[in-house]
Protein backbone atom coordinates (compact mmCIF):
# COMPACT_ATOMS: atom_id res chain seq x y z
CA UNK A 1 -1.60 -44.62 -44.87
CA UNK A 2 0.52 -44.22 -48.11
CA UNK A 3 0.42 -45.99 -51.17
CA UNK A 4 4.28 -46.27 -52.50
CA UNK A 5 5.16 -46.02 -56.17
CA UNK A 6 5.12 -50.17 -56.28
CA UNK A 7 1.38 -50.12 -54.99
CA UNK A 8 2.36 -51.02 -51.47
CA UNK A 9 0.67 -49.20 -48.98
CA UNK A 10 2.43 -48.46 -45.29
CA UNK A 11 1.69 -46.51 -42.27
CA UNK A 12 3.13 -43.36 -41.50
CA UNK A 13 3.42 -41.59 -37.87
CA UNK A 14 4.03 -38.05 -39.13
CA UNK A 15 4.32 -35.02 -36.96
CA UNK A 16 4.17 -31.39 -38.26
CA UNK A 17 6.41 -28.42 -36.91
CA UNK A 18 5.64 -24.58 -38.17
CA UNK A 19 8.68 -22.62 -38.24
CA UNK A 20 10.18 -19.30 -39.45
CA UNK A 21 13.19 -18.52 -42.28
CA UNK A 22 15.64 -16.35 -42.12
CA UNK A 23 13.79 -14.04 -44.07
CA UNK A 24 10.52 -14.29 -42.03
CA UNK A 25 9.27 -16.67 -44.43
CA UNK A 26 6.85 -19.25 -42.88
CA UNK A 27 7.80 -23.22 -43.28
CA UNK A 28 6.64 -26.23 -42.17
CA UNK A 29 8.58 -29.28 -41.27
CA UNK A 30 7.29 -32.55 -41.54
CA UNK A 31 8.53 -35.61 -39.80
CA UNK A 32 7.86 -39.11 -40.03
CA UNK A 33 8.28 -42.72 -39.20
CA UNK A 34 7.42 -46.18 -40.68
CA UNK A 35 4.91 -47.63 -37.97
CA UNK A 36 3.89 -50.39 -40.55
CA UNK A 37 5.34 -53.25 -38.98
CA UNK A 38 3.81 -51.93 -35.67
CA UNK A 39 0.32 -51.09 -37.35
CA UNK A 40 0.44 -55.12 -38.68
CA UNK A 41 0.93 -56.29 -34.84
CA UNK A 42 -1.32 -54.33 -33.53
CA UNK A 43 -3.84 -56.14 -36.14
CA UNK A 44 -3.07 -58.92 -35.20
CA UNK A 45 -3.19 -58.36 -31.43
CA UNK A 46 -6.98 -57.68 -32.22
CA UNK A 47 -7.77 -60.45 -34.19
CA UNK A 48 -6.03 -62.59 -31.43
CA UNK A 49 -8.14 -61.03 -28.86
CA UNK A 50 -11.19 -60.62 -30.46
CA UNK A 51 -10.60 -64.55 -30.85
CA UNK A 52 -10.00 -65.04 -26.95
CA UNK A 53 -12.99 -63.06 -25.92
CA UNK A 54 -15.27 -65.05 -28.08
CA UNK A 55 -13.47 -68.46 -27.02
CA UNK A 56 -14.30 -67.29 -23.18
CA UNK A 57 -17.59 -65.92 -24.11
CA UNK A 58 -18.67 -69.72 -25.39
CA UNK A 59 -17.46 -71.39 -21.66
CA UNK A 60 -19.54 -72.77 -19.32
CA UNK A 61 -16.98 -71.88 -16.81
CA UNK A 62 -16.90 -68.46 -15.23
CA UNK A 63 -14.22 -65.98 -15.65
CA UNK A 64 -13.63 -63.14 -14.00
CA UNK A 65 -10.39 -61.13 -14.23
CA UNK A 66 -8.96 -59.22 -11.58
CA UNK A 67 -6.26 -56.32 -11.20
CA UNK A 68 -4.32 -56.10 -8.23
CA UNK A 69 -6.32 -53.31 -6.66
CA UNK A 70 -9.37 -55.73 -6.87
CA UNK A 71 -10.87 -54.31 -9.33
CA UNK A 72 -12.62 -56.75 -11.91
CA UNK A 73 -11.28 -56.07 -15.69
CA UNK A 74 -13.32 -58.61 -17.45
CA UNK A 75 -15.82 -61.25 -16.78
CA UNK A 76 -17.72 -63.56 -19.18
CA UNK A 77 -21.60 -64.48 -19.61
CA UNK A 78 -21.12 -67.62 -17.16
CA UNK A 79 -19.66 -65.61 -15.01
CA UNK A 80 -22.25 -63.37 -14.55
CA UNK A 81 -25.34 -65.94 -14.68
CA UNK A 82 -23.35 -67.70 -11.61
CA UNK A 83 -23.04 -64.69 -9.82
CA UNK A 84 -26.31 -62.85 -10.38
CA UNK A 85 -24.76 -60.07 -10.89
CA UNK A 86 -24.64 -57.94 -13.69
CA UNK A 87 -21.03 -57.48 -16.12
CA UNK A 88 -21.89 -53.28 -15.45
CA UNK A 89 -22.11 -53.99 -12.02
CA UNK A 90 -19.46 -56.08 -11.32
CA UNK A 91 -16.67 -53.88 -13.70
CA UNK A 92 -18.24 -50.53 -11.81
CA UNK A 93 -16.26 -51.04 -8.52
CA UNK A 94 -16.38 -54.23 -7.19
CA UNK A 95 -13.23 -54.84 -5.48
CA UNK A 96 -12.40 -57.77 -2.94
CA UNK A 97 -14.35 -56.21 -0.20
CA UNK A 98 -17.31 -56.78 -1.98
CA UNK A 99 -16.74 -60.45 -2.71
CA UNK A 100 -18.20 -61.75 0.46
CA UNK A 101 -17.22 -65.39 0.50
CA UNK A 102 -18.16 -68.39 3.15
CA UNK A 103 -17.35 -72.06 3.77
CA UNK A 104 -19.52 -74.95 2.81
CA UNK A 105 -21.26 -74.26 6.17
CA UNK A 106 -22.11 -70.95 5.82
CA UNK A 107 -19.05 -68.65 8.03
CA UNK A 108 -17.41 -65.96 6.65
CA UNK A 109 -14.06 -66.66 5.11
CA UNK A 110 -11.53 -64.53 7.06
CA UNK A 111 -9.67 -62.50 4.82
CA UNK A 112 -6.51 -64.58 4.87
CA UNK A 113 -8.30 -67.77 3.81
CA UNK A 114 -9.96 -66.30 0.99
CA UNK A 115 -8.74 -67.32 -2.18
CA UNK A 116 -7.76 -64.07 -3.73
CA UNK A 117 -5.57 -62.75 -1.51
CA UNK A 118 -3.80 -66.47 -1.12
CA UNK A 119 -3.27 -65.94 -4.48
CA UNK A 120 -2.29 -62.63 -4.54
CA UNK A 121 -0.08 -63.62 -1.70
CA UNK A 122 1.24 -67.18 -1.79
CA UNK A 123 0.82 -68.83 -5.78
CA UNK A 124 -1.91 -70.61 -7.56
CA UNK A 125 -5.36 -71.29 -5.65
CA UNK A 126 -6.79 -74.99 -6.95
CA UNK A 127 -10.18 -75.91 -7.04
CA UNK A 128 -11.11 -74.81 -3.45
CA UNK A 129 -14.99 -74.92 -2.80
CA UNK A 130 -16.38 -71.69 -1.91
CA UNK A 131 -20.42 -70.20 -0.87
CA UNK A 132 -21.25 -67.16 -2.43
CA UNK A 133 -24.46 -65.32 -1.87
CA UNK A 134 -26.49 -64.25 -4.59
CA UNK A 135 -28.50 -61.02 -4.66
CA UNK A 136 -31.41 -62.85 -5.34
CA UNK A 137 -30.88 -64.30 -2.07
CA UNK A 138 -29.79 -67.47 -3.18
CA UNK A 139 -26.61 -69.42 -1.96
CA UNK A 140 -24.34 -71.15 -4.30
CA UNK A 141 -21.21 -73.51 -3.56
CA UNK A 142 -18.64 -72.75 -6.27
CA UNK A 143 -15.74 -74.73 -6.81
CA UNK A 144 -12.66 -72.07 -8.03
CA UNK A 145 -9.17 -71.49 -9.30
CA UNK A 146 -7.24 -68.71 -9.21
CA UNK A 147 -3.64 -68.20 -11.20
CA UNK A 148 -1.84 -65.06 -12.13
CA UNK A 149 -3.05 -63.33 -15.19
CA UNK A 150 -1.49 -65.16 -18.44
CA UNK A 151 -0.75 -62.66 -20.50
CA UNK A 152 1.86 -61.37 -18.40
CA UNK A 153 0.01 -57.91 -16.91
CA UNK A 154 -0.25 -57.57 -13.47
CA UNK A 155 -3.90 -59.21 -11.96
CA UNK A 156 -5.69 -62.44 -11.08
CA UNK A 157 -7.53 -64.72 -13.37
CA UNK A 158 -10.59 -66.27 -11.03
CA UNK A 159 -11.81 -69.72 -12.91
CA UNK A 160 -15.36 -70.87 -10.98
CA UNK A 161 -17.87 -73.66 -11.93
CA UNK A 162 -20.77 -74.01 -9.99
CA UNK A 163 -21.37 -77.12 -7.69
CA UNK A 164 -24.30 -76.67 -5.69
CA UNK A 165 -26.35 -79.19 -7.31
CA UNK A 166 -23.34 -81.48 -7.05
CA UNK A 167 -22.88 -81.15 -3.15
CA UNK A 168 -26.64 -81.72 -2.58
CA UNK A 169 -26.45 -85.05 -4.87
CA UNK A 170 -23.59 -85.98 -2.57
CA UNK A 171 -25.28 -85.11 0.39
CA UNK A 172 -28.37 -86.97 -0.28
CA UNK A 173 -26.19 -89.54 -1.17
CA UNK A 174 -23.99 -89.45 2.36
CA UNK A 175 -27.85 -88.86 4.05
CA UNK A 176 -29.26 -92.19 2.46
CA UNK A 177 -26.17 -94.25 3.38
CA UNK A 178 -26.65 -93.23 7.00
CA UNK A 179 -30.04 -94.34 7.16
CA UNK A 180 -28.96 -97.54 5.35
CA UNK A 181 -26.22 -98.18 7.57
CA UNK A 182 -28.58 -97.64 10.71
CA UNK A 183 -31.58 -98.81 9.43
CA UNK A 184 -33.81 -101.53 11.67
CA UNK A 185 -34.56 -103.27 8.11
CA UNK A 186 -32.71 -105.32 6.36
CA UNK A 187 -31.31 -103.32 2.87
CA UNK A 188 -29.88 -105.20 0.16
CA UNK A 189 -29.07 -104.36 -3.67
CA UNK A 190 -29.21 -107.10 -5.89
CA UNK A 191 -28.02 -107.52 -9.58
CA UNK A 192 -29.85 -108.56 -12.35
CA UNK A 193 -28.80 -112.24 -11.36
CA UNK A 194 -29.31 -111.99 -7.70
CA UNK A 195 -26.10 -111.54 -6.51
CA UNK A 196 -25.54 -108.89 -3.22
CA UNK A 197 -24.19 -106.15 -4.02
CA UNK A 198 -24.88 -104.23 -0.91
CA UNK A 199 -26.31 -105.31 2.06
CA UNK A 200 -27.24 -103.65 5.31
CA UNK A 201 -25.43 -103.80 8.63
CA UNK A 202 -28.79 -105.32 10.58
CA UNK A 203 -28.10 -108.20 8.07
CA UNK A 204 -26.28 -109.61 10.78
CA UNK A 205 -27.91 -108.81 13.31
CA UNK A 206 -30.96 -110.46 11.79
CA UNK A 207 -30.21 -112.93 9.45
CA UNK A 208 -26.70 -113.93 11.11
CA UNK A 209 -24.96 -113.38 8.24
CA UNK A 210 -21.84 -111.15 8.50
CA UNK A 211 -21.14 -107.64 6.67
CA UNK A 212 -20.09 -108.05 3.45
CA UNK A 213 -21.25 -111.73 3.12
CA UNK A 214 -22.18 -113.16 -0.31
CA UNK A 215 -23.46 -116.62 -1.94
CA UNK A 216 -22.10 -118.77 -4.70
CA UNK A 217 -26.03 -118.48 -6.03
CA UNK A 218 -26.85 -114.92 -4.91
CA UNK A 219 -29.64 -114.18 -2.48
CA UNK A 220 -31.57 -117.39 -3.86
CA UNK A 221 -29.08 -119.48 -2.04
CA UNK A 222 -30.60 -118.36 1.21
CA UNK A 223 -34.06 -119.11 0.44
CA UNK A 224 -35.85 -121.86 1.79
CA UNK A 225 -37.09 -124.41 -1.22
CA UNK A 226 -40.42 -124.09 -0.67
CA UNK A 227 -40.33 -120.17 -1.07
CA UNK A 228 -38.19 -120.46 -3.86
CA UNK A 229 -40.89 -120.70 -6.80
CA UNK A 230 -42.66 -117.52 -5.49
CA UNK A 231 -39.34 -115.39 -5.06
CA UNK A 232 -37.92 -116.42 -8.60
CA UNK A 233 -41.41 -115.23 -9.48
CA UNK A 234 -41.20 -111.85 -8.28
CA UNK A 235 -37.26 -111.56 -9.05
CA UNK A 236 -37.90 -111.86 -13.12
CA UNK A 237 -40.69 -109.60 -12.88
CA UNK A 238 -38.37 -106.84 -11.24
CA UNK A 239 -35.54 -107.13 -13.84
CA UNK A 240 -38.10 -107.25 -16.65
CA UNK A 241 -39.72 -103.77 -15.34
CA UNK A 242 -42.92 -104.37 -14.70
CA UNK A 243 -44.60 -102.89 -11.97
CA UNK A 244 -43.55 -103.77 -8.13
CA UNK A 245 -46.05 -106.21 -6.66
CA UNK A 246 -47.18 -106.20 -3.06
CA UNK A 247 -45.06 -107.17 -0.43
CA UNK A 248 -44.66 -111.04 -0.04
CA UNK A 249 -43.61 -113.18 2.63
């Protein structure tokens, strides 16, 4: 750096050559450029990334950037808590091979369907659902992106969020309905006024009524008149929360 006579200060490459006179004298020649305008961008290339990293340091959303030898260049924090695997470990040579991933059901992915190379290969990979084994032993189902890199370099950007407790919630959910739908019982789901909202498929069977059926005055419409005191009963205790009673005929 040099200040100038009007207090400004620039930036200076300089490069020094020894050389010889005529007379055997010894000089030194001194060249230089102004690299200020450079220096300024290159300041401001930091701040900008210094700004990035700390904007993908804060998401919940793993990160993991990769060159196109598979090597990783950068993850983030979510990244590795997903993973369970250390950011040392996973910048110290983990290329593709290492990246064992499955299906939902547990098979390998053959190397063609894996989303890496279809990206490295064919375009943008979109939120395709993935299992990946943790070294803890675990299993996790990640849902994950994958687009070239975005600042222009060479590489794969690998976006993953992870949706394990998701798929069991659905899966419960899918395992529940089944048992509904073939359940010996009738199943109903009333609202806070009576009306069906669901009921079962033995409704039919049992009741006569078809799938899907409903009543201008919601399930007391069915009731016989001299039940209907006793149901009403239990009905307003339900919606007010009190405690279930025992079952009633």
């Amino acid at each position: 750096g040099v200040h100038r006579p009007d207090g400004s200060l620039v930036w200076l490459e300089v490069s020094a050559e020894p050389t010889l006179t005529p007379d055997g004298g010894r000089r030194v020649v001194v060249t230089f450029i102004d690299i200020t305008d450079r220096r300024r961008l290159e300041a401001s290339l930091r701040v900008s990334e210094e700004v990035a990293r700390t904007s993908l340091d804060a998401l919940e959303q793993g990160v993991v950037l990769f060159d196109n030898s598979g090597l990783v260049r950068r993850t983030n924090p979510a990244a590795v808590e997903i993973l369970g695997v250390s950011a040392t470990e996973l910048t110290a040579g983990w290329r593709t091979d290492r990246w064992v991933l499955r299906d939902v059901h547990g098979e390998p992915l053959p190397s063609e369907r894996r989303p890496l190379m279809q990206a490295i290969l064919g375009g943008p990979v979109v939120d395709q659902v993935v299992a990946w084994d943790r070294p803890d032993g675990t299993r996790r189902l990640l849902r994950l992106s994958c687009v070239p890199n975005a600042d222009g370099q060479d590489g794969i950007l690998v976006a993953f969020t992870d949706t394990t407790e998701e798929h069991r919630a659905a899966q419960d959910i899918a395992r529940f309905q089944h048992l509904f739908e073939h359940s010996n019982d009738i199943i109903t789901v009333l609202d806070p006024n009576g009306r069906v909202l669901y009921a079962s498929p033995s409704t039919e069977r049992i009741l006569g009524y078809p799938h899907g059926w409903s009543h201008p005055e919601g399930i007391v419409g069915i009731v016989h008149p001299d039940d209907l005191p006793a149901v009403l009963d239990e009905l307003v205790e339900l919606v007010a929360g009190t405690e279930a009673r025992e079952p009633f005929t």
